[in-house]
C-alpha atoms as a PDB file:
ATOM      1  CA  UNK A   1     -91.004   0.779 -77.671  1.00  0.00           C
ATOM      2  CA  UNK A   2     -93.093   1.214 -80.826  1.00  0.00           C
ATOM      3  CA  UNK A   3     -94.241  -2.538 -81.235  1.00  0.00           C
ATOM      4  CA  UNK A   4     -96.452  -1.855 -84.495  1.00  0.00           C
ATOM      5  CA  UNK A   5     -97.076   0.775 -86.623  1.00  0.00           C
ATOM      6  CA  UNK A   6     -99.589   0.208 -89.525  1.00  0.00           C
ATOM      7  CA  UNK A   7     -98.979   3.184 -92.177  1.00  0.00           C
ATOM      8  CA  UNK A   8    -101.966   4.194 -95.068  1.00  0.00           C
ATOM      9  CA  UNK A   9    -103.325   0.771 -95.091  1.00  0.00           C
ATOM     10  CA  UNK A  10    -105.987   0.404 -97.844  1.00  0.00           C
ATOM     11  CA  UNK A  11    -108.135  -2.236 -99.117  1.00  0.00           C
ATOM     12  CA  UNK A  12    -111.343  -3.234-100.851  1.00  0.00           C
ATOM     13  CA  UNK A  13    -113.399  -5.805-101.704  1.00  0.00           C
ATOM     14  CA  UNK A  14    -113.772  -5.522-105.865  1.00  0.00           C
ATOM     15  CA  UNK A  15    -114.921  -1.969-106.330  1.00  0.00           C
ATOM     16  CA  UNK A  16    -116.158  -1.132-102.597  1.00  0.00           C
ATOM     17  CA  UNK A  17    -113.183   0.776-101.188  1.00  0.00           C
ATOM     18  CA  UNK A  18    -113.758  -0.204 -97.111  1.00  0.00           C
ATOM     19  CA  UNK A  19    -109.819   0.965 -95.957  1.00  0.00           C
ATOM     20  CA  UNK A  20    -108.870   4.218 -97.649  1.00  0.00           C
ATOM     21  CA  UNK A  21    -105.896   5.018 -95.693  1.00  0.00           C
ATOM     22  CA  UNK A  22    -105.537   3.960 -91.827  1.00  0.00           C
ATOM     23  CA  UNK A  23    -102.752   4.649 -89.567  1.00  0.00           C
ATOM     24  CA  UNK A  24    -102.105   3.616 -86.327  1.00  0.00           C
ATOM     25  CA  UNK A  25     -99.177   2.876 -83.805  1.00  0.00           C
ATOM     26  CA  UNK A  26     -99.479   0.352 -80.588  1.00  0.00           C
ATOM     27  CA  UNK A  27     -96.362   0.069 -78.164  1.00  0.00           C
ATOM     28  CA  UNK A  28     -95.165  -2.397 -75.866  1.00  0.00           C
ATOM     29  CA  UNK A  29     -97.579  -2.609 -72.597  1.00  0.00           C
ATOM     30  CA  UNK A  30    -100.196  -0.701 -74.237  1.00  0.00           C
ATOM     31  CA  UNK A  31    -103.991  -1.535 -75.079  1.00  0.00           C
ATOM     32  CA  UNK A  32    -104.985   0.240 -77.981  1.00  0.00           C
ATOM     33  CA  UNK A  33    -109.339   0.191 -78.810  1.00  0.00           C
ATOM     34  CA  UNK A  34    -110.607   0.221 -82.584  1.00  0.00           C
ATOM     35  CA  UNK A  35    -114.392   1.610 -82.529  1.00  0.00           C
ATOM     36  CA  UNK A  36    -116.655   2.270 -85.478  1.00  0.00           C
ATOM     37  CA  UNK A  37    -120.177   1.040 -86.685  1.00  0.00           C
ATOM     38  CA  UNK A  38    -121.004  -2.299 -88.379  1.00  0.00           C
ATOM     39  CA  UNK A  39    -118.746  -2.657 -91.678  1.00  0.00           C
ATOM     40  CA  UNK A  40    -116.446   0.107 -91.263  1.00  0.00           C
ATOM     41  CA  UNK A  41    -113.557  -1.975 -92.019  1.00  0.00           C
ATOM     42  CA  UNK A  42    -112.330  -3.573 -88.346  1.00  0.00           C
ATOM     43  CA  UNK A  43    -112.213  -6.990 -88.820  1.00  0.00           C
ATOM     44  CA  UNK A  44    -110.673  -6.304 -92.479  1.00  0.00           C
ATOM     45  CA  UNK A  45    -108.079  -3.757 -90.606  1.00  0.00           C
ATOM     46  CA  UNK A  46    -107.471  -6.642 -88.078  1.00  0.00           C
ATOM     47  CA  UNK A  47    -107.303  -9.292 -90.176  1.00  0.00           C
ATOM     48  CA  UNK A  48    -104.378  -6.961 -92.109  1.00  0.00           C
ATOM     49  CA  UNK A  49    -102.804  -6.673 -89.447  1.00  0.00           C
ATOM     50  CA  UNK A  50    -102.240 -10.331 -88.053  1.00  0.00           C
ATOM     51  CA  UNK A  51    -101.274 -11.013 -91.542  1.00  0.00           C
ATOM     52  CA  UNK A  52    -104.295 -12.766 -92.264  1.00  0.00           C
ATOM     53  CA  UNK A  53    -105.379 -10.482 -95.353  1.00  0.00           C
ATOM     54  CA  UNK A  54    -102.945  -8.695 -97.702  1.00  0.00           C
ATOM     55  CA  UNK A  55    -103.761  -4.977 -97.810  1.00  0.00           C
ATOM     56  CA  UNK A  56    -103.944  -3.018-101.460  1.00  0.00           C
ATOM     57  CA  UNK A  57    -101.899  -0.402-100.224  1.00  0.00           C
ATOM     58  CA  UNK A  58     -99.923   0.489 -97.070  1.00  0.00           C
ATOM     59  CA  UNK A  59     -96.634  -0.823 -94.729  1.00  0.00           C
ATOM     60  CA  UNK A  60     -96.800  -2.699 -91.602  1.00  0.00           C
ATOM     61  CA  UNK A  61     -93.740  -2.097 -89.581  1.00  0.00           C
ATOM     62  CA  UNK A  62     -92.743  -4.571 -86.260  1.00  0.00           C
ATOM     63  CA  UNK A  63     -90.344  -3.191 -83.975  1.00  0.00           C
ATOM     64  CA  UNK A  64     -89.418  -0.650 -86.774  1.00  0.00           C
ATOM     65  CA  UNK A  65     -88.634  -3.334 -89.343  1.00  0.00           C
ATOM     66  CA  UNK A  66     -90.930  -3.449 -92.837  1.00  0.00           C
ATOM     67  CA  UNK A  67     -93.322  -6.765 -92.355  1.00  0.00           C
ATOM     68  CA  UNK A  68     -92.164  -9.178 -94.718  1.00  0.00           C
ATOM     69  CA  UNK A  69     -93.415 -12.454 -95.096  1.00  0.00           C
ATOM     70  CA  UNK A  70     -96.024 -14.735 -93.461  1.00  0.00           C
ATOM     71  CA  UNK A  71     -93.009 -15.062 -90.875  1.00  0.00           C
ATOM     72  CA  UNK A  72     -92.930 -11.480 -89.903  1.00  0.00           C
ATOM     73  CA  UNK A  73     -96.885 -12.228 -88.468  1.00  0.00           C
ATOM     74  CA  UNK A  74     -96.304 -15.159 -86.912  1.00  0.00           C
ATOM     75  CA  UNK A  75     -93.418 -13.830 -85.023  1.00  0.00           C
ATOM     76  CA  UNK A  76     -94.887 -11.053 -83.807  1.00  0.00           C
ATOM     77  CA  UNK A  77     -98.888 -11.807 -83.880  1.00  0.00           C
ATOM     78  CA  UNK A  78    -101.331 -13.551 -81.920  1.00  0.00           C
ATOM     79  CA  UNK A  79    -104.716 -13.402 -83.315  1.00  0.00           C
ATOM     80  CA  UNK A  80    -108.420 -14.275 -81.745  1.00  0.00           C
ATOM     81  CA  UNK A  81    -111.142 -13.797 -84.416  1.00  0.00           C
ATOM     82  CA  UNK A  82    -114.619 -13.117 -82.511  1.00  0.00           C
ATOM     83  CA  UNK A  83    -115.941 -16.649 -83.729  1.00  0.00           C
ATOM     84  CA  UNK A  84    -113.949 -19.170 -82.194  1.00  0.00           C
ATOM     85  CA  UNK A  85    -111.838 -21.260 -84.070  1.00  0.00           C
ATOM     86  CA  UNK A  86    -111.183 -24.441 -82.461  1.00  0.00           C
ATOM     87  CA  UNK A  87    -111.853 -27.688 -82.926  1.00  0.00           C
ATOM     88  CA  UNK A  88    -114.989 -28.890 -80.964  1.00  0.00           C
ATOM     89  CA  UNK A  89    -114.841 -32.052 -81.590  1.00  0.00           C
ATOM     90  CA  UNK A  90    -111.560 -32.285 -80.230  1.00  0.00           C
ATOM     91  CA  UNK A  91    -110.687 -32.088 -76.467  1.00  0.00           C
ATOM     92  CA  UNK A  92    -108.955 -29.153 -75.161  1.00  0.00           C
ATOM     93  CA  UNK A  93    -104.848 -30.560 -74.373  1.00  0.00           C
ATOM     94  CA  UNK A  94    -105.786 -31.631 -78.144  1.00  0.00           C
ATOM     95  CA  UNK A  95    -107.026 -28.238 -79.616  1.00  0.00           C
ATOM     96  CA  UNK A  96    -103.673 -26.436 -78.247  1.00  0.00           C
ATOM     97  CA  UNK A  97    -101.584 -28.983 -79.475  1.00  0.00           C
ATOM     98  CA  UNK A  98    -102.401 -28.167 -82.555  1.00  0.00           C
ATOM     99  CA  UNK A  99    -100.566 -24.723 -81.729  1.00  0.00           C
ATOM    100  CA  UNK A 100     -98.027 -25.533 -79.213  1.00  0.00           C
ATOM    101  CA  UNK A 101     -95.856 -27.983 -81.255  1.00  0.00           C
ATOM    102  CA  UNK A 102     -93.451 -28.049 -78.819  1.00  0.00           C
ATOM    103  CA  UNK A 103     -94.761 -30.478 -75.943  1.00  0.00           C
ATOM    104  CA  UNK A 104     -92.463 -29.212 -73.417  1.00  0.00           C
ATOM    105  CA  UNK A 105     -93.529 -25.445 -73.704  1.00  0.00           C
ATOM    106  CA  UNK A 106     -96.915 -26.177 -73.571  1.00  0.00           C
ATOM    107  CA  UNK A 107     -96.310 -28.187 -70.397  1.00  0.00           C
ATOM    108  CA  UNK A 108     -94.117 -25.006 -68.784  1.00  0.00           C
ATOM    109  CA  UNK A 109     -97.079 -22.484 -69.933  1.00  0.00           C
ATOM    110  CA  UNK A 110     -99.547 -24.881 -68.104  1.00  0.00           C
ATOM    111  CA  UNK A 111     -97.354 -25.475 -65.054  1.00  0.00           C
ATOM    112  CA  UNK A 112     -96.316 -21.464 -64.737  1.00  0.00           C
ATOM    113  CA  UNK A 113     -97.054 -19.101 -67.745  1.00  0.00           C
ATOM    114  CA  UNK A 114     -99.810 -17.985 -69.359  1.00  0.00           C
ATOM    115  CA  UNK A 115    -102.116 -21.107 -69.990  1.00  0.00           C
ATOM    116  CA  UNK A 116    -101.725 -20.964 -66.717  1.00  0.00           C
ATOM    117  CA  UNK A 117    -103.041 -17.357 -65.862  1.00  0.00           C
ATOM    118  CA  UNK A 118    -105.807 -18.521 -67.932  1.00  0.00           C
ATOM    119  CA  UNK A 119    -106.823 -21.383 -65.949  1.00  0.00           C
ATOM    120  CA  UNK A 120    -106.505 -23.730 -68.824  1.00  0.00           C
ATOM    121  CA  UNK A 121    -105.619 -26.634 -67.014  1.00  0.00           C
ATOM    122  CA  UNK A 122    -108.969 -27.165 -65.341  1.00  0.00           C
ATOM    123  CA  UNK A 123    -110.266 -27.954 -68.476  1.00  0.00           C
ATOM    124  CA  UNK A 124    -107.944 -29.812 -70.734  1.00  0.00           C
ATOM    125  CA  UNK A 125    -110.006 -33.397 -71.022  1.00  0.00           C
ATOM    126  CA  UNK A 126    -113.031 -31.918 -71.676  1.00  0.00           C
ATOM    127  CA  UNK A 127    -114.300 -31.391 -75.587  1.00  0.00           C
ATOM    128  CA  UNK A 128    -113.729 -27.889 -76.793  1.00  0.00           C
ATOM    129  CA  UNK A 129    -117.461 -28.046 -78.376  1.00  0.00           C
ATOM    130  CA  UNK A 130    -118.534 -28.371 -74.496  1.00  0.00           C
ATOM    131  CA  UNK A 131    -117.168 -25.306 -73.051  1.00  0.00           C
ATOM    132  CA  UNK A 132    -118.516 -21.857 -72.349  1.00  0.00           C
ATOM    133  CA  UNK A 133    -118.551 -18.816 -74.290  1.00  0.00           C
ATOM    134  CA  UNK A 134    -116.502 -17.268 -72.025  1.00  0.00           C
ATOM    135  CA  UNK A 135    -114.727 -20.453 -71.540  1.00  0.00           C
ATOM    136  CA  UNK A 136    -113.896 -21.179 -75.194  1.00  0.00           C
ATOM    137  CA  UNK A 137    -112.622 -17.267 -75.406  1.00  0.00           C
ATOM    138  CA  UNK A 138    -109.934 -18.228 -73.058  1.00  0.00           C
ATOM    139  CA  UNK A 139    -108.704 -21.275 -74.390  1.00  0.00           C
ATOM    140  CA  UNK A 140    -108.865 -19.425 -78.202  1.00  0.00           C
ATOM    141  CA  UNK A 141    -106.665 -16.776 -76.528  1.00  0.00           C
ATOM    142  CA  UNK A 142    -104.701 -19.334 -75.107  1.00  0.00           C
ATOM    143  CA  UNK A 143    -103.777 -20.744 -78.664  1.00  0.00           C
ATOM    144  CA  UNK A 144    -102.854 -17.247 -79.916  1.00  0.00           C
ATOM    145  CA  UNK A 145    -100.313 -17.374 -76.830  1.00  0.00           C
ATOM    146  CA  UNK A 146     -98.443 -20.038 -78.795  1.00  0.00           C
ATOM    147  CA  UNK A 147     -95.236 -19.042 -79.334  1.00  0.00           C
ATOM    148  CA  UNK A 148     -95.157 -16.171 -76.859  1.00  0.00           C
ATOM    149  CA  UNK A 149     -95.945 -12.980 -79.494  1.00  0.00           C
ATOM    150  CA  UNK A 150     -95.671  -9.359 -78.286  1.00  0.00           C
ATOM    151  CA  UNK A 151     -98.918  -8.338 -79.990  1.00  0.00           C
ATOM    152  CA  UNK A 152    -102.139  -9.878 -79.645  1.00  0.00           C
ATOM    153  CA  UNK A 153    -104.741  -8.591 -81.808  1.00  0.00           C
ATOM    154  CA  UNK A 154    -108.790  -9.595 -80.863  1.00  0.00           C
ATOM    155  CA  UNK A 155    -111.727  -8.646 -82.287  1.00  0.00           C
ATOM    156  CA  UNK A 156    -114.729  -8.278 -80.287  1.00  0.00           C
ATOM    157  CA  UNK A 157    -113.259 -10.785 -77.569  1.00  0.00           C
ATOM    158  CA  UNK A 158    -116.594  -9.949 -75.433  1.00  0.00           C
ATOM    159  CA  UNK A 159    -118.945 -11.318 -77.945  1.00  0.00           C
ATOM    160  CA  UNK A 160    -121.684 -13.681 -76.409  1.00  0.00           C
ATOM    161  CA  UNK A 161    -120.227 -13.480 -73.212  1.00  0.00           C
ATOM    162  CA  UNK A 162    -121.948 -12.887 -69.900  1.00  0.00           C
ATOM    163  CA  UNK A 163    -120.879 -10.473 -67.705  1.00  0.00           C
ATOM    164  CA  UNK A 164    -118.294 -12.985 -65.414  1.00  0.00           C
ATOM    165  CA  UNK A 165    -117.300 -14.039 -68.854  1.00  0.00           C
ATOM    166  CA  UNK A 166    -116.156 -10.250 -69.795  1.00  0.00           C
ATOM    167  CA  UNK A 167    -114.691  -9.797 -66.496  1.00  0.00           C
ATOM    168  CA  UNK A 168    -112.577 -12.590 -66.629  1.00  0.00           C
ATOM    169  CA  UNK A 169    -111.542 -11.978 -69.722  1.00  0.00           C
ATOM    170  CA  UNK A 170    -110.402  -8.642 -69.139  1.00  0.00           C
ATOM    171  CA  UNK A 171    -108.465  -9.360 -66.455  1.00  0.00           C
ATOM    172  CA  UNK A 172    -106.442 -11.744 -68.293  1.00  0.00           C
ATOM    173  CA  UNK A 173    -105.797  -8.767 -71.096  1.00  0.00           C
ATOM    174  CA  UNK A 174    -104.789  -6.592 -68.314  1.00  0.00           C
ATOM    175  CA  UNK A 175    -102.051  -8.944 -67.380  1.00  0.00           C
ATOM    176  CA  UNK A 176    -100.588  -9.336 -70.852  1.00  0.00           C
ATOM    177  CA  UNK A 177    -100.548  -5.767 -71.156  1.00  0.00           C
ATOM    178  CA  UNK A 178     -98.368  -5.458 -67.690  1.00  0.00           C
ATOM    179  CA  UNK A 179     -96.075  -7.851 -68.849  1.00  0.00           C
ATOM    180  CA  UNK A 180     -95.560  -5.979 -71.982  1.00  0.00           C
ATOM    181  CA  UNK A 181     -97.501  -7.320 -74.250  1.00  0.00           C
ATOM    182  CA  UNK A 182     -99.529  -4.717 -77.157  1.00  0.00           C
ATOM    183  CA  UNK A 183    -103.245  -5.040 -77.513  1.00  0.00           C
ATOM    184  CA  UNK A 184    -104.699  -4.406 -80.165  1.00  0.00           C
ATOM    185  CA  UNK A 185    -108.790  -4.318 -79.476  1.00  0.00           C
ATOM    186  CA  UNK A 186    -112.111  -3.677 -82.171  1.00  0.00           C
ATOM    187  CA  UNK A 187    -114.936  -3.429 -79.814  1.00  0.00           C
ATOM    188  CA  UNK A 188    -118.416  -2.262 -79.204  1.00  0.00           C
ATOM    189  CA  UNK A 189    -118.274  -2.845 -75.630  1.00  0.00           C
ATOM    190  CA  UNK A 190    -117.432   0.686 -73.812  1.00  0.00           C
ATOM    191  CA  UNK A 191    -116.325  -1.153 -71.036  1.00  0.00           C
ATOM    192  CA  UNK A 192    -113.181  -2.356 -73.045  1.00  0.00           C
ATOM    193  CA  UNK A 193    -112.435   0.915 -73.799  1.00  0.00           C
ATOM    194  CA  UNK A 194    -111.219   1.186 -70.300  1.00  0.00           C
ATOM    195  CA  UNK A 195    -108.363  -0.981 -70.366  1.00  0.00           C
ATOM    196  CA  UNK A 196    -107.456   1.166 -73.447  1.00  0.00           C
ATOM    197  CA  UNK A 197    -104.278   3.440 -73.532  1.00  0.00           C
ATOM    198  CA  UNK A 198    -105.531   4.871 -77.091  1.00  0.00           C
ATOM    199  CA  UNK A 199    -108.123   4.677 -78.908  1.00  0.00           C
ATOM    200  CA  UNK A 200    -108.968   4.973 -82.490  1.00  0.00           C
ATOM    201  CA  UNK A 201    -112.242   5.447 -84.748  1.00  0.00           C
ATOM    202  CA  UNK A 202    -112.436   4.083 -88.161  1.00  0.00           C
ATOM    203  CA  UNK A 203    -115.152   6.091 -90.043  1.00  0.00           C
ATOM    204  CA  UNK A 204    -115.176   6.349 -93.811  1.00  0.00           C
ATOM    205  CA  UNK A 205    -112.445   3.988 -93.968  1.00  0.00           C
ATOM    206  CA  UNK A 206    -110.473   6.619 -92.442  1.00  0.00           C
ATOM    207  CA  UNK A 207    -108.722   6.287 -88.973  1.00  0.00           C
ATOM    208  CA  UNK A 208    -108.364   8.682 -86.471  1.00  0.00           C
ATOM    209  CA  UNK A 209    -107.186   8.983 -82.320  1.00  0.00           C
ATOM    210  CA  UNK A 210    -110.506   9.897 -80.289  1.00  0.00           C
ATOM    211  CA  UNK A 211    -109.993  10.930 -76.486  1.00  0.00           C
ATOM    212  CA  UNK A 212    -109.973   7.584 -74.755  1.00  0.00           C
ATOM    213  CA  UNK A 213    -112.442   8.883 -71.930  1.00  0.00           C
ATOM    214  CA  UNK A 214    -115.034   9.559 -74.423  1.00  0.00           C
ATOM    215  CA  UNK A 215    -118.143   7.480 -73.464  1.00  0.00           C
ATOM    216  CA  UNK A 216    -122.283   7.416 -74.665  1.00  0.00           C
ATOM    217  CA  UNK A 217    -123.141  10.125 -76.617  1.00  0.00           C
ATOM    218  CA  UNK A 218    -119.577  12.000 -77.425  1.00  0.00           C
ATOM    219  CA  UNK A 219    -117.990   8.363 -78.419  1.00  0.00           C
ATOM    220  CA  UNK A 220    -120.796   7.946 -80.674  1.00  0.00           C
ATOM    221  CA  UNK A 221    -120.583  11.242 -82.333  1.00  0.00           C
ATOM    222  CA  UNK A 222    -116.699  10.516 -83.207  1.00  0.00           C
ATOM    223  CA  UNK A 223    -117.830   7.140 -84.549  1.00  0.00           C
ATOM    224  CA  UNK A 224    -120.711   8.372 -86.798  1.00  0.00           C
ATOM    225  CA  UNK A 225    -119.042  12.061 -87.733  1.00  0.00           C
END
């Protein structure tokens, strides 16, 4: 099942063009990676993408249907910026109460779904300006979880992290994915690029589909050509 499909999206900021026409398709239970250098538009093409940003030109379609609406997004859309955007002052039960409004789902995620996966529950009482890099990721991705969306969309989710940190967080992506979920990844990290089912290079402002097994020296040749 085609769960997005993002159609000669274009934007800029005043008269620098940065998207000039990026397409790109992600379906259910797939991971798809977004590479390029510094500035070539990711975290512009994510933030389009979640909703976030409107694009200057371009159609976002969800399960086949036109994206319409801040609704559409938050239906379908989980999103993790790389900074992390909770609360530290606040503890973490508060920080994802903010996004599970519902006190009885958040309880069932933390009893058996996915807050659960993420080991959330070890750390509810303590202050979310406390916690780990790799720690805080989790609990961010957790919040995105709200609401159970088919996509999740993260950009550079290994980002400070040491290298338990990416591990763990990987694994968690890799069971989203199996349970259906669509992935969409920007990343500098080659090691993300394996959990990748596709991968795309944004160059120019210009997408295109690279070989997913390219690594070093070919990868960087796609990005920079």
């Amino acid at each position: 099942m085609e769960r997005l499909q993002a159609v000669n999206i274009a934007s800029s900021y005043g008269k620098k063009k940065v998207l000039c026409g990026v397409d790109l398709t992600a379906d259910a239970g797939q991971c798809i990676g977004i590479v390029g250098t510094n500035g070539c538009g990711k975290s512009t093409l994510l933030n389009i993408l979640a909703g976030l940003r409107r694009a200057d030109r371009g159609e976002i379609y969800f399960d086949g249907n036109r994206a319409q609406g801040r609704q559409s997004y938050i239906s379908y859309v989980g999103y993790v910026p790389q900074e992390s955007s909770l609360i530290p002052e606040l503890s973490v039960m508060d920080n994802l109460r903010l996004w599970y409004q519902d006190a009885e789902t958040l309880r069932q995620s933390l009893e058996q779904g996915f807050l659960k996966v993420l080991g959330i529950g070890q750390m509810l009482r303590l202050k979310a300006g406390k916690l780990s890099g790799g720690m805080k990721k989790r609990v961010s991705i957790g919040c995105a979880l709200a609401g159970d969306p088919p996509i999740l969309i993260l950009d550079e989710p290994d980002a400070a992290l040491d290298l338990p940190g990416k591990a763990d967080i990987r694994k968690y992506l890799g069971i989203y994915k199996q349970a259906g979920g669509a992935i969409l990844l920007a990343t500098h990290d080659e090691m993300d690029l394996e959990l990748c089912d596709r991968v795309y290079a944004l160059n120019r402002g210009v997408s295109k589909e690279i070989d997913r097994t390219l690594r070093g020296e070919e990868l960087l040749e796609q990005i920079k050509e």
